[in-house]
Protein backbone atom coordinates (compact mmCIF):
# COMPACT_ATOMS: atom_id res chain seq x y z
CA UNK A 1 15.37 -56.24 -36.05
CA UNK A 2 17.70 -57.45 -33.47
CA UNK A 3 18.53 -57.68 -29.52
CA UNK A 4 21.69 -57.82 -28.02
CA UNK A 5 20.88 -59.18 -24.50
CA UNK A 6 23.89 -58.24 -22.03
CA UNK A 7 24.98 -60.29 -19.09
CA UNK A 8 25.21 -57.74 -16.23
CA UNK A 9 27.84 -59.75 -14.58
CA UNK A 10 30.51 -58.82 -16.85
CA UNK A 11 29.13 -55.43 -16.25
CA UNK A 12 30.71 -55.67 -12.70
CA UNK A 13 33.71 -56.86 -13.67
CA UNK A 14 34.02 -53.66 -15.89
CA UNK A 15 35.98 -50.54 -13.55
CA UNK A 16 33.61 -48.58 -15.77
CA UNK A 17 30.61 -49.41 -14.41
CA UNK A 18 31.80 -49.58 -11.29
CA UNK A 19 28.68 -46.73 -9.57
CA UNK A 20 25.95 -48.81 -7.43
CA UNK A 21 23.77 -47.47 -10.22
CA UNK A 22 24.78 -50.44 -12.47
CA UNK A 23 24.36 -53.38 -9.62
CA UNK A 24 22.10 -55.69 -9.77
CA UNK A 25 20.62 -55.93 -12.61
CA UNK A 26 18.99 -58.83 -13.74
CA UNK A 27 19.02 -58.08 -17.35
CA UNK A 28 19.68 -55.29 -20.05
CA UNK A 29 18.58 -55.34 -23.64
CA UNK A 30 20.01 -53.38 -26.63
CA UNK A 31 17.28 -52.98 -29.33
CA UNK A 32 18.40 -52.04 -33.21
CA UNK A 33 16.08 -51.84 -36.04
CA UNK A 34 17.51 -50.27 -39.31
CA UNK A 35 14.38 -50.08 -41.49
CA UNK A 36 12.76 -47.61 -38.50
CA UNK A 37 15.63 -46.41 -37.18
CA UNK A 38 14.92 -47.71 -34.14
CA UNK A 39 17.85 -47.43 -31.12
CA UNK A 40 16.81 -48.97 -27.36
CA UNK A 41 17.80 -49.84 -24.34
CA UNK A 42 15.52 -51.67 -22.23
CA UNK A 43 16.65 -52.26 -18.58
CA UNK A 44 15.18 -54.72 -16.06
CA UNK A 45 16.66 -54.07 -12.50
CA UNK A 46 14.50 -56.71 -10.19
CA UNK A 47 11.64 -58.98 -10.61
CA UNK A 48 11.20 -60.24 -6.93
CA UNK A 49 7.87 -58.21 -6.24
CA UNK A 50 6.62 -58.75 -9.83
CA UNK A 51 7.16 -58.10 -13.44
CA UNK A 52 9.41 -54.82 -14.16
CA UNK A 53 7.13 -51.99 -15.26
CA UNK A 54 8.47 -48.55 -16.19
CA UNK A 55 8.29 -45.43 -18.45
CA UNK A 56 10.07 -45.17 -22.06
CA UNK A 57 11.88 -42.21 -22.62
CA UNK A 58 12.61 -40.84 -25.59
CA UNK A 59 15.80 -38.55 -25.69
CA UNK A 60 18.62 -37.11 -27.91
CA UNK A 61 21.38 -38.42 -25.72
CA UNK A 62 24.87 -37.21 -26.23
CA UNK A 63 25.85 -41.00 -27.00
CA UNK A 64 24.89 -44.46 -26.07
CA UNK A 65 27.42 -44.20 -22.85
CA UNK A 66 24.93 -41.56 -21.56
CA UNK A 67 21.46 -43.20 -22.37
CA UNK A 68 22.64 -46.76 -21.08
CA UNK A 69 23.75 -44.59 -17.69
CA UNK A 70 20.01 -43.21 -17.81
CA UNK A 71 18.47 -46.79 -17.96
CA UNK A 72 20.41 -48.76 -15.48
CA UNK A 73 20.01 -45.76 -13.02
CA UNK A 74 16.15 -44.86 -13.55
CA UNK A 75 15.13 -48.96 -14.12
CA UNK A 76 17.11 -49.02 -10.18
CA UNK A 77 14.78 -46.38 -9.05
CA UNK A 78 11.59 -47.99 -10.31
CA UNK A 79 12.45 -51.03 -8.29
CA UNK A 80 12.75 -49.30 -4.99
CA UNK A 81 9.85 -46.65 -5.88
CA UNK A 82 7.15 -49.70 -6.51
CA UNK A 83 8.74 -51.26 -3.40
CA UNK A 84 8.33 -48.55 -0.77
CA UNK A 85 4.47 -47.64 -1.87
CA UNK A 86 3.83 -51.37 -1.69
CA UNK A 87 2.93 -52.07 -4.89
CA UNK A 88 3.92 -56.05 -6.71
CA UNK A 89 5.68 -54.99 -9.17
CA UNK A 90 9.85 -55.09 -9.78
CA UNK A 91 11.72 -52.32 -11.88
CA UNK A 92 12.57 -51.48 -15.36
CA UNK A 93 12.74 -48.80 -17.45
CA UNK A 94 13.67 -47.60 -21.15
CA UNK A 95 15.14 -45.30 -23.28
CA UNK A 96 14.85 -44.58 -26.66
CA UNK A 97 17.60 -42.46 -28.25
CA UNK A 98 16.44 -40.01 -30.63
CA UNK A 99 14.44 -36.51 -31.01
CA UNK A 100 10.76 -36.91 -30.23
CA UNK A 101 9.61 -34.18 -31.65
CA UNK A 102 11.70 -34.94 -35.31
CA UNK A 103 11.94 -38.77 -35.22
CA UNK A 104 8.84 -40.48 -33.26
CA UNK A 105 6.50 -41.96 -35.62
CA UNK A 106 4.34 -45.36 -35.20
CA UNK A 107 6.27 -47.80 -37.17
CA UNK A 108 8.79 -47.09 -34.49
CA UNK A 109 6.66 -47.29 -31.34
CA UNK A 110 5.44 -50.46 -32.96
CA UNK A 111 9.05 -51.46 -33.32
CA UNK A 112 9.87 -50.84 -30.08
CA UNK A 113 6.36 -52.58 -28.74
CA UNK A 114 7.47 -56.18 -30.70
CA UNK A 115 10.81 -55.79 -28.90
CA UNK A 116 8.78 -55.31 -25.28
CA UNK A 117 6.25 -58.15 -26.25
CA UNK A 118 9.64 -60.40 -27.52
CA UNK A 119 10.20 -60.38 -23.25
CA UNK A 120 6.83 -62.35 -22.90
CA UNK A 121 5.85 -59.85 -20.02
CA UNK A 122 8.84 -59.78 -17.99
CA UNK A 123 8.38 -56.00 -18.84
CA UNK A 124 5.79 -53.70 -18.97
CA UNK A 125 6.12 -50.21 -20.36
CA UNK A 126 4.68 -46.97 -20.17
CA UNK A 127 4.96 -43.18 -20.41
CA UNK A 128 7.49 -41.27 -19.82
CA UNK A 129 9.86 -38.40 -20.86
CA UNK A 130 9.21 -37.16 -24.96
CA UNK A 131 6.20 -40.35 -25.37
CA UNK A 132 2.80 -39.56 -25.07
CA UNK A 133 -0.56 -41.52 -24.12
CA UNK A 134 -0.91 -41.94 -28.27
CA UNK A 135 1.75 -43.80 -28.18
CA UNK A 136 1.25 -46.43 -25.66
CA UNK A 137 -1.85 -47.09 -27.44
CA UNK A 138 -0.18 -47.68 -30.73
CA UNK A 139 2.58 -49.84 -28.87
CA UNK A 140 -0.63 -51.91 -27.72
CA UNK A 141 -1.00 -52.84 -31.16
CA UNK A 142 1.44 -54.96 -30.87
CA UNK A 143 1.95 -56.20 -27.53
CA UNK A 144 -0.16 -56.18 -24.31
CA UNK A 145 3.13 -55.22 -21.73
CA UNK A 146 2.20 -51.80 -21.60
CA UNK A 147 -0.07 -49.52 -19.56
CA UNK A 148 -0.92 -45.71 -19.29
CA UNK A 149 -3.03 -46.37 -22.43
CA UNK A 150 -5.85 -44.03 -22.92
CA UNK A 151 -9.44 -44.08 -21.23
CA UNK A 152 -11.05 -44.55 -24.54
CA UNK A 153 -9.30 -48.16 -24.71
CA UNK A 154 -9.55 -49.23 -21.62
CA UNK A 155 -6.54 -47.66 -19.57
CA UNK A 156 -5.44 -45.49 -17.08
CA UNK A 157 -4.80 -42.54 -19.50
CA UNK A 158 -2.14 -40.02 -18.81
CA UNK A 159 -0.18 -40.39 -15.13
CA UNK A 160 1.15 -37.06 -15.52
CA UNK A 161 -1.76 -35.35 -13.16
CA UNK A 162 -1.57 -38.20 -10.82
CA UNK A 163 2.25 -37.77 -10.53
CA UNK A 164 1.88 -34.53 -9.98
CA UNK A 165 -0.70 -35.05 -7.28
CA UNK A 166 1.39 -37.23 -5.92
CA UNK A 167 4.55 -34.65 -5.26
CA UNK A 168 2.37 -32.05 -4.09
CA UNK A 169 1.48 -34.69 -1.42
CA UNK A 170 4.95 -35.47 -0.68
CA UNK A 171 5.69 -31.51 -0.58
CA UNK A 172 3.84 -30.83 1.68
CA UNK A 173 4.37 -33.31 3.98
CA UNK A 174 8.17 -32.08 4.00
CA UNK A 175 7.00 -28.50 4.32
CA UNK A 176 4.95 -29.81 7.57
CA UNK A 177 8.25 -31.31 8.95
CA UNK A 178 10.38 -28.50 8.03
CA UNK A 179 8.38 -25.34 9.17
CA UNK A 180 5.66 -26.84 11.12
CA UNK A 181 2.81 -26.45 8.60
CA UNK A 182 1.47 -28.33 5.66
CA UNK A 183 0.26 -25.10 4.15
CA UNK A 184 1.96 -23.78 1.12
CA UNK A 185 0.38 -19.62 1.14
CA UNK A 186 3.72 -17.49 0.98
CA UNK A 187 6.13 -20.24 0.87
CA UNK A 188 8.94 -19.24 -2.12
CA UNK A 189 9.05 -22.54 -4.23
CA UNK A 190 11.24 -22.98 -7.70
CA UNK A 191 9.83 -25.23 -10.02
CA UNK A 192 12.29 -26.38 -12.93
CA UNK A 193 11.20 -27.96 -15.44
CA UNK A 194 7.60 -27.40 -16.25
CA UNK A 195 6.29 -30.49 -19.14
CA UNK A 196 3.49 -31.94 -17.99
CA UNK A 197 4.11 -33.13 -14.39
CA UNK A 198 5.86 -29.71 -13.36
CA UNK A 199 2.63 -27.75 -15.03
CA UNK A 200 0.19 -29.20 -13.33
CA UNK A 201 2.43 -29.09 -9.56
CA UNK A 202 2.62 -25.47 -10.76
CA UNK A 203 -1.34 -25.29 -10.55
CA UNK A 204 -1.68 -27.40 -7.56
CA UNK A 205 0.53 -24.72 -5.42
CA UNK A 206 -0.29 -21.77 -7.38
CA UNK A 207 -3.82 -22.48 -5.77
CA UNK A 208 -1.77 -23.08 -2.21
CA UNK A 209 -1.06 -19.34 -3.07
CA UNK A 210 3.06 -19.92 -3.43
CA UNK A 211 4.82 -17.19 -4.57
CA UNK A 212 6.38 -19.48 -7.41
CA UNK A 213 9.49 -19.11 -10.01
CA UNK A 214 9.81 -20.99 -12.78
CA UNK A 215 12.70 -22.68 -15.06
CA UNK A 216 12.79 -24.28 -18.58
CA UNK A 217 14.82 -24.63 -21.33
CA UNK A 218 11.75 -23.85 -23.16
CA UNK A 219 11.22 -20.16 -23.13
CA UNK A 220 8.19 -19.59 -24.83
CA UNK A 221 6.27 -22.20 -22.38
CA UNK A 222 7.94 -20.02 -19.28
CA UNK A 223 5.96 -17.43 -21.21
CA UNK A 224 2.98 -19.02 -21.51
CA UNK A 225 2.55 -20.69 -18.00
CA UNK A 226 3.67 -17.31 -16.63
CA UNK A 227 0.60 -15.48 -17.98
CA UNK A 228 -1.62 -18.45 -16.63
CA UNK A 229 -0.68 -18.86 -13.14
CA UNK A 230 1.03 -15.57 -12.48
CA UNK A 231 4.49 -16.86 -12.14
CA UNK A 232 7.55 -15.53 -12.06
CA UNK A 233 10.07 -16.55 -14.53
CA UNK A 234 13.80 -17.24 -14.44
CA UNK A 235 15.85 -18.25 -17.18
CA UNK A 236 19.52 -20.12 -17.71
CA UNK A 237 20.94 -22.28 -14.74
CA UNK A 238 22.06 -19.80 -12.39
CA UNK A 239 19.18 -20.55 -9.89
CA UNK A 240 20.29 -22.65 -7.35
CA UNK A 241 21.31 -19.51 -5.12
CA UNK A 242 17.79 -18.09 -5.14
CA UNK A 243 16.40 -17.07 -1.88
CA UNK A 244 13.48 -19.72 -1.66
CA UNK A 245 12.01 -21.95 0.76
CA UNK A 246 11.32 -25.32 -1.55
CA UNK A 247 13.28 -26.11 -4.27
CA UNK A 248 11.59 -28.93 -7.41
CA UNK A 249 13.40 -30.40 -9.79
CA UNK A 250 11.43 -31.78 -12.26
CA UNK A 251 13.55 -32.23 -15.16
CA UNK A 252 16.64 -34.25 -15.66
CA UNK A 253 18.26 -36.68 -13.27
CA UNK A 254 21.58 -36.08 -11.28
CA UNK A 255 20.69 -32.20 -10.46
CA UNK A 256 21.86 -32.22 -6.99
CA UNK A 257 25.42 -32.70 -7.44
CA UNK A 258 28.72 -31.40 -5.95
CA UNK A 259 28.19 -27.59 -8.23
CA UNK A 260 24.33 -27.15 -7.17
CA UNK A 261 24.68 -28.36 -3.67
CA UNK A 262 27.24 -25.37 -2.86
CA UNK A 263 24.62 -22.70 -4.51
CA UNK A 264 21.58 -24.30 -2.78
CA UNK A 265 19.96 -21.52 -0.18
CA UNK A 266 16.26 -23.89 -0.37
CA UNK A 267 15.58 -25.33 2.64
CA UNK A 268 13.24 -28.34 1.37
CA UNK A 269 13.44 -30.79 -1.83
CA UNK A 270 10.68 -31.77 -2.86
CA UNK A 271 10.23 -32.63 -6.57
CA UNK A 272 9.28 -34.76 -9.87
CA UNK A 273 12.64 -35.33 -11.68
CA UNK A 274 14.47 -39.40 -11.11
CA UNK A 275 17.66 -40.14 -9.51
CA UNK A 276 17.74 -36.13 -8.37
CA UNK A 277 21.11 -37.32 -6.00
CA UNK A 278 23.96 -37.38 -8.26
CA UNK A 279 25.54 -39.52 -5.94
CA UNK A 280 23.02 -41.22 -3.35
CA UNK A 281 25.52 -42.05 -0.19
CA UNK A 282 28.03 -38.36 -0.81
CA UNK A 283 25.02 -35.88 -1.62
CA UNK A 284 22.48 -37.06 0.35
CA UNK A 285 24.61 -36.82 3.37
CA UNK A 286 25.82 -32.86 1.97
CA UNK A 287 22.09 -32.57 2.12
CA UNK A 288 21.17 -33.88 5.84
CA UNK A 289 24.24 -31.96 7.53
CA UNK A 290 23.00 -28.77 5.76
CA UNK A 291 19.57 -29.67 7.65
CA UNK A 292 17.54 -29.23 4.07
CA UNK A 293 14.72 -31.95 3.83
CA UNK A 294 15.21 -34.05 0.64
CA UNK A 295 12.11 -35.51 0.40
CA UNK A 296 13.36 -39.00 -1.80
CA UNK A 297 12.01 -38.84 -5.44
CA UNK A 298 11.70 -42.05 -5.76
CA UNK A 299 8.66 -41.94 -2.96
CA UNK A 300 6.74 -39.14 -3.81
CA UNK A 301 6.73 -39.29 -8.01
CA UNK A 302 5.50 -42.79 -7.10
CA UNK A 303 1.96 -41.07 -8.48
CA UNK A 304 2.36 -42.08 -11.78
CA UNK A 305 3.39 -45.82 -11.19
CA UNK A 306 0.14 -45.84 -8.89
CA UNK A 307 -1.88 -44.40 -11.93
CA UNK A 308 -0.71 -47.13 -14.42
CA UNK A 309 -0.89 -50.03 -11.96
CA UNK A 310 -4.55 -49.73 -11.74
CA UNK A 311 -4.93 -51.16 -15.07
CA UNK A 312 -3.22 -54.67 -13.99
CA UNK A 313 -5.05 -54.58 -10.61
CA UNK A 314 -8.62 -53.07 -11.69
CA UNK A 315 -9.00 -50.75 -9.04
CA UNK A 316 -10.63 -47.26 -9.79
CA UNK A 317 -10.31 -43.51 -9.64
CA UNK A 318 -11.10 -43.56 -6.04
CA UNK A 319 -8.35 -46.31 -5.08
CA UNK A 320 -5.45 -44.36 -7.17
CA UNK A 321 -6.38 -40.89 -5.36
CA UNK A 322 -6.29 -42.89 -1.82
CA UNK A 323 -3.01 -44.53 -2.58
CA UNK A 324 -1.53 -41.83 -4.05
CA UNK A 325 -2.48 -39.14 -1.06
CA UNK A 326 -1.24 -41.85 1.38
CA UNK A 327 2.32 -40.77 0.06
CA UNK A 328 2.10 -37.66 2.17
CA UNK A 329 2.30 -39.99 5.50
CA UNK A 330 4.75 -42.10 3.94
CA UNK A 331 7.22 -39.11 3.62
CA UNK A 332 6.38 -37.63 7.29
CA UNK A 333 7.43 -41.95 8.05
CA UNK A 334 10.73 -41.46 6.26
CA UNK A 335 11.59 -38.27 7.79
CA UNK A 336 11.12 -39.24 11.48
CA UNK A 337 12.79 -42.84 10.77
CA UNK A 338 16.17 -40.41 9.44
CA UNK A 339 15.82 -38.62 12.97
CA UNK A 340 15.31 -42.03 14.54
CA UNK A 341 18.26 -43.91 13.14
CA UNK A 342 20.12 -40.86 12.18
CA UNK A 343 20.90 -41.78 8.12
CA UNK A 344 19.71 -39.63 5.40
CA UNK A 345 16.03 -39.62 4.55
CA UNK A 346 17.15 -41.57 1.10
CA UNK A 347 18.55 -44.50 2.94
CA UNK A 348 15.56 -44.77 5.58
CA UNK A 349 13.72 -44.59 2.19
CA UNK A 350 15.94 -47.15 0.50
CA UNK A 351 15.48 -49.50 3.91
CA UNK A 352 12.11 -49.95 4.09
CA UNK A 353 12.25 -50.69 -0.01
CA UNK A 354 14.74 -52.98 0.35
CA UNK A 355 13.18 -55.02 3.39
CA UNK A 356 10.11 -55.56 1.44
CA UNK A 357 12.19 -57.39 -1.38
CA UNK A 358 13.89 -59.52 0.74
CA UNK A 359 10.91 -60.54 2.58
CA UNK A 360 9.60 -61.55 -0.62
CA UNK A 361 12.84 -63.41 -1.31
CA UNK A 362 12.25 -65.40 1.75
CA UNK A 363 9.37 -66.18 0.61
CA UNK A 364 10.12 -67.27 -2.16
């Protein structure tokens, strides 16, 4: 088992890395275990609020290039999403690179767990794309840095529902800015990507009564959901130029990019999916001139982060659903402060995250 533990200030002297995505990092680890198979990459973005906490992934990745792009980028986000909903905590994330479906077994969550627990805490993980809430309990074998274990030991369970929640919140607190009204009935909204996050937004404005279409690679659970909430289905990638009022990404990262941005008709963003700007500064100002409220992912997936942070706080049910809902003022906040100050509603986002950490610098 070994860790190769990068310092990220030769990463800025690389033209390479040269995207904000890979700036300030505090520390990146490279995690290789031949006897499990075992290839990581755990990255810690900023420790000023707290200790990092974030999701593990699990992905095929086309090569390391691409999964190390993932971390730095999606550790960044966690930073500034614990940040803006006020929560002590800093930002990490991780990725492992493989097939979950072909290649996850437990000697190689509890692999990966020894390599979180070798960080003594400076990082906990969680759940996140391909893991389950099996395996954060079986990665608490071996260390105690990780949450979104299940109710029967102890944790928060799955913070796929409360994510969920969470967006719905932050949806409709852009639809309220956008056309007046908080209420979903009739509004055209494209969900892509429905695991368990977009499922469960599917339900929440299914019962809104949305006239919803959904996308996923996966064609036989387009099938399936489409029989149980009455949804239309659309398959491939040539979506972006549907007639539709909100538009949710809940998949992969980087979706609103130079090619989707010039097919977008949607009026509101409002969705699950990480680092959903390609490029933060270029698209989110495509995105404000074109008048479409973005409301900024970071903010309202901040559900699940909410969800797991209960079990290093203590608070209940009850405090999780309150902190969570309070998401949906947050976003009506960030939209007036873009008015106000006239910047995109990711950097009045990005402001108020950012103050916070430097008031706790000062602090310091």
């Amino acid at each position: 088992m070994t860790a190769e533990i990068i310092d990220t200030n030769d990463l800025k002297k690389d033209p390479v890395f040269g995207q904000l995505s890979f700036h300030g990092h505090e520390q990146i680890v490279f995690c290789n275990d031949e006897d499990t198979g075992l290839k990581a990459i755990i990255g810690i973005h900023n420790t000023v609020l707290g200790p990092a906490l974030g999701g593990t992934r699990m992905w095929q990745y086309q090569s390391e290039w691409h999964a190390l792009n993932d971390v730095l980028r999606l550790s960044r986000g966690m930073t500034y999403k614990a940040a803006i909903t006020g929560l002590n905590l800093g930002g990490g994330k991780a990725v492992i690179i493989g097939d979950a479906k072909t290649q996850k077994n437990d000697a190689l969550m509890r692999r990966f767990g020894e390599f979180v627990h070798s960080l003594s805490g400076k990082y906990y993980t969680a759940e996140d794309m391909g893991m389950e809430t099996r395996d954060m309990d079986v990665i608490r074998e071996v260390t105690p840095y990780v949450t979104g274990i299940s109710e029967a030991k102890g944790g928060a369970g799955n913070p796929s529902p409360i994510t969920a929640y969470g967006v719905f919140m932050g949806m409709k607190a852009a639809a309220k800015y956008k056309f007046g009204t908080e209420k979903l009935a009739g509004k055209k909204i494209l969900i892509q990507g429905v695991g368990h996050v977009g499922e469960t937004l599917l339900k929440h404005v299914t019962e809104e009564g949305a006239q919803v279409i959904i996308n996923d690679i996966n064609e036989t659970r387009l099938e399936e959901l489409s029989k149980k909430y009455n949804a239309n289905v659309v398959l491939g990638n040539d979506i972006y130029g549907l007639d539709i009022d909100i538009y949710a990404p809940c998949a992969m990262g980087a979706i609103l990019n130079d090619v989707t941005l010039q097919q977008l008709q949607a009026k509101v963003i409002a969705g699950a999916a990480n680092n959903q700007l390609a490029d933060e500064v270029k698209h989110g100002k495509i995105l404000k001139e074109r008048g479409i409220a973005y409301a900024p992912d970071f903010l309202i997936n901040a559900g699940g982060i909410i969800n797991v942070y209960a079990e290093l706080e203590g608070y209940g049910k009850d405090e999780i659903k309150t902190k969570t809902e309070n998401i949906y003022h947050t976003t009506l906040e960030i939209f007036n402060q873009s008015e106000k100050e006239n910047c995109t509603t990711y950097r009045a986002a990005y402001n108020i995250a950012q103050a916070r950490i430097d008031a706790r610098k000062k602090e310091q």
